[in-house]
C-alpha atoms as a PDB file:
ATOM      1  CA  UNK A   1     -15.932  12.091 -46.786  1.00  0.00           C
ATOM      2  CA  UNK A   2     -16.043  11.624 -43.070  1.00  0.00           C
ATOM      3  CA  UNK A   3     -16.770  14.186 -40.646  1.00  0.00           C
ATOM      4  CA  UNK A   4     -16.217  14.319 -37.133  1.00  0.00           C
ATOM      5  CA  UNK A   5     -18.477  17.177 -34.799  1.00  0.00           C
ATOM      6  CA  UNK A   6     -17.486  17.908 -31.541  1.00  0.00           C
ATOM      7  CA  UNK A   7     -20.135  20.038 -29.633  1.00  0.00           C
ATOM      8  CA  UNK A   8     -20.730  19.885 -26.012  1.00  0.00           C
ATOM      9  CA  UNK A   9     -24.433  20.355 -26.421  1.00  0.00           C
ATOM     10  CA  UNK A  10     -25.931  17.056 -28.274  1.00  0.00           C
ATOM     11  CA  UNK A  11     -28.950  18.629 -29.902  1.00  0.00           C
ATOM     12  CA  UNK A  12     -26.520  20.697 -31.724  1.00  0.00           C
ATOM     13  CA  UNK A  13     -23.790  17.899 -32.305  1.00  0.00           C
ATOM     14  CA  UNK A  14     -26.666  15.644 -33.798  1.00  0.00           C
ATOM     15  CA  UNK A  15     -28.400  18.750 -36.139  1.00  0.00           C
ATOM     16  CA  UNK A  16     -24.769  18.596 -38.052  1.00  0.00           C
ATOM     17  CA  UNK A  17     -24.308  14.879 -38.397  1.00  0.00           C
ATOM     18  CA  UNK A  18     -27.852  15.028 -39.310  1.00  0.00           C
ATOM     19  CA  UNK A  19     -27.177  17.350 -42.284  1.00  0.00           C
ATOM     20  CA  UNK A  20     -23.691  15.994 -43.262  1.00  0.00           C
ATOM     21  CA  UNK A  21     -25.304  12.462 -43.590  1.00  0.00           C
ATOM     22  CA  UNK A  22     -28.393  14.531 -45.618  1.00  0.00           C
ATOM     23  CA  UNK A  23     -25.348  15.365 -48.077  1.00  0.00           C
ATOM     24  CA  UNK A  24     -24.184  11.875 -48.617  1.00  0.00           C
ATOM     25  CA  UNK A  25     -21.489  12.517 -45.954  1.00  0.00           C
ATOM     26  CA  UNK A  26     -20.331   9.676 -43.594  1.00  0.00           C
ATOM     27  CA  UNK A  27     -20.588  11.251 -40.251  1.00  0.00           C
ATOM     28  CA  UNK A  28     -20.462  10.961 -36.349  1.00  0.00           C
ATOM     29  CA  UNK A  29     -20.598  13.454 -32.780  1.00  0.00           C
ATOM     30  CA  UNK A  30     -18.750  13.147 -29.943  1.00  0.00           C
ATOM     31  CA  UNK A  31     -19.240  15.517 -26.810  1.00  0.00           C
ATOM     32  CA  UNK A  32     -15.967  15.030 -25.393  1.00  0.00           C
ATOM     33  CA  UNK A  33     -13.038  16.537 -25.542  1.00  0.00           C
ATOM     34  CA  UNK A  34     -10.746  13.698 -24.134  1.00  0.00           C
ATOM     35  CA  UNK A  35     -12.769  11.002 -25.912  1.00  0.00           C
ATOM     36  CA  UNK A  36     -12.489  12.560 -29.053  1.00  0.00           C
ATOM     37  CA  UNK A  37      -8.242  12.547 -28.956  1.00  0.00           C
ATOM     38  CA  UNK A  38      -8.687   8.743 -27.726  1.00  0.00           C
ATOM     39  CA  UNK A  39     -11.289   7.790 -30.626  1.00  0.00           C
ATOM     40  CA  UNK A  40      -8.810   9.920 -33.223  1.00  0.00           C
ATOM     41  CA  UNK A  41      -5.518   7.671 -31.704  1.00  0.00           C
ATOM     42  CA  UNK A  42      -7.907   4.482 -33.388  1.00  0.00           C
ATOM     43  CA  UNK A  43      -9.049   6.032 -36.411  1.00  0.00           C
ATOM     44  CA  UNK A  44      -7.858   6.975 -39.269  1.00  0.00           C
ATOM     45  CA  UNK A  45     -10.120   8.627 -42.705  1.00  0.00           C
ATOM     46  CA  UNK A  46     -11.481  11.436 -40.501  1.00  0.00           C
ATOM     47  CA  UNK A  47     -11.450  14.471 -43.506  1.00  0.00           C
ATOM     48  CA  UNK A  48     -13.360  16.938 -41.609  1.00  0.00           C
ATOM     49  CA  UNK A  49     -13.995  17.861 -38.083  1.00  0.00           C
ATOM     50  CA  UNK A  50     -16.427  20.420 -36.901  1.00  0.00           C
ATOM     51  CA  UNK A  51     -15.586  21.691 -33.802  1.00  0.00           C
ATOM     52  CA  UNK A  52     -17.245  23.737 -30.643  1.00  0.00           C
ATOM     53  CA  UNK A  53     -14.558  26.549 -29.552  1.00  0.00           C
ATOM     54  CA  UNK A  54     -16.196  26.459 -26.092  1.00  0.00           C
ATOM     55  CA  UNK A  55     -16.329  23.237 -24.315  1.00  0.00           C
ATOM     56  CA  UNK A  56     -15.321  21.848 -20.881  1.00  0.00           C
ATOM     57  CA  UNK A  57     -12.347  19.923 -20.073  1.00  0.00           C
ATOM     58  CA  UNK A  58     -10.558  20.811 -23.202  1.00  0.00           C
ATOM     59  CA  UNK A  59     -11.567  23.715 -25.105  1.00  0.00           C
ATOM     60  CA  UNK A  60     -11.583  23.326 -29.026  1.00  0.00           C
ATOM     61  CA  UNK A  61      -8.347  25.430 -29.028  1.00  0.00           C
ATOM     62  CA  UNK A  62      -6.173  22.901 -27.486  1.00  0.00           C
ATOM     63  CA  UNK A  63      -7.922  20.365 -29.779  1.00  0.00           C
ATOM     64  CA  UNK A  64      -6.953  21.886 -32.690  1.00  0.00           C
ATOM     65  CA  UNK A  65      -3.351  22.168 -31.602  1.00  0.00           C
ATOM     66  CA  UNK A  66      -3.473  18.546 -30.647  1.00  0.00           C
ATOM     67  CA  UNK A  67      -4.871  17.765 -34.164  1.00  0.00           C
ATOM     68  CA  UNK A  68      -2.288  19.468 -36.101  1.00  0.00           C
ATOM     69  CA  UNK A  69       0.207  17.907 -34.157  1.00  0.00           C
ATOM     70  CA  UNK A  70      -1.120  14.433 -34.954  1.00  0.00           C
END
């Protein structure tokens, strides 16, 4: 499986890769709301993605409507 976390704060973004990976997971973080819809437009396989409700920019609301639309 590969996971995706979006958290604006790294320390938590990183504690959840770090404990996907621990479960044989293949996983990454990204802190941003706008990268994250760019690096989704190039990849495909993403199974999971763990997201922060409360973020700048784009708040994980409007990135889970933009997910489902995808």
């Amino acid at each position: 499986m590969q996971a995706l976390v979006v958290d604006d704060d790294p320390v938590v973004a990183e504690s959840h890769v770090f404990l996907l990976k621990r479960m044989g997971h293949e996983a990454f973080a990204e802190s941003n709301s706008t990268r994250v819809m760019d690096h989704l437009g190039r990849q495909a396989g993403i199974d999971l993605v763990l997201l922060d409700v409360r973020m700048p920019q784009i708040d994980g609301v409007e990135l889970i409507v933009y997910l489902r639309t995808r």
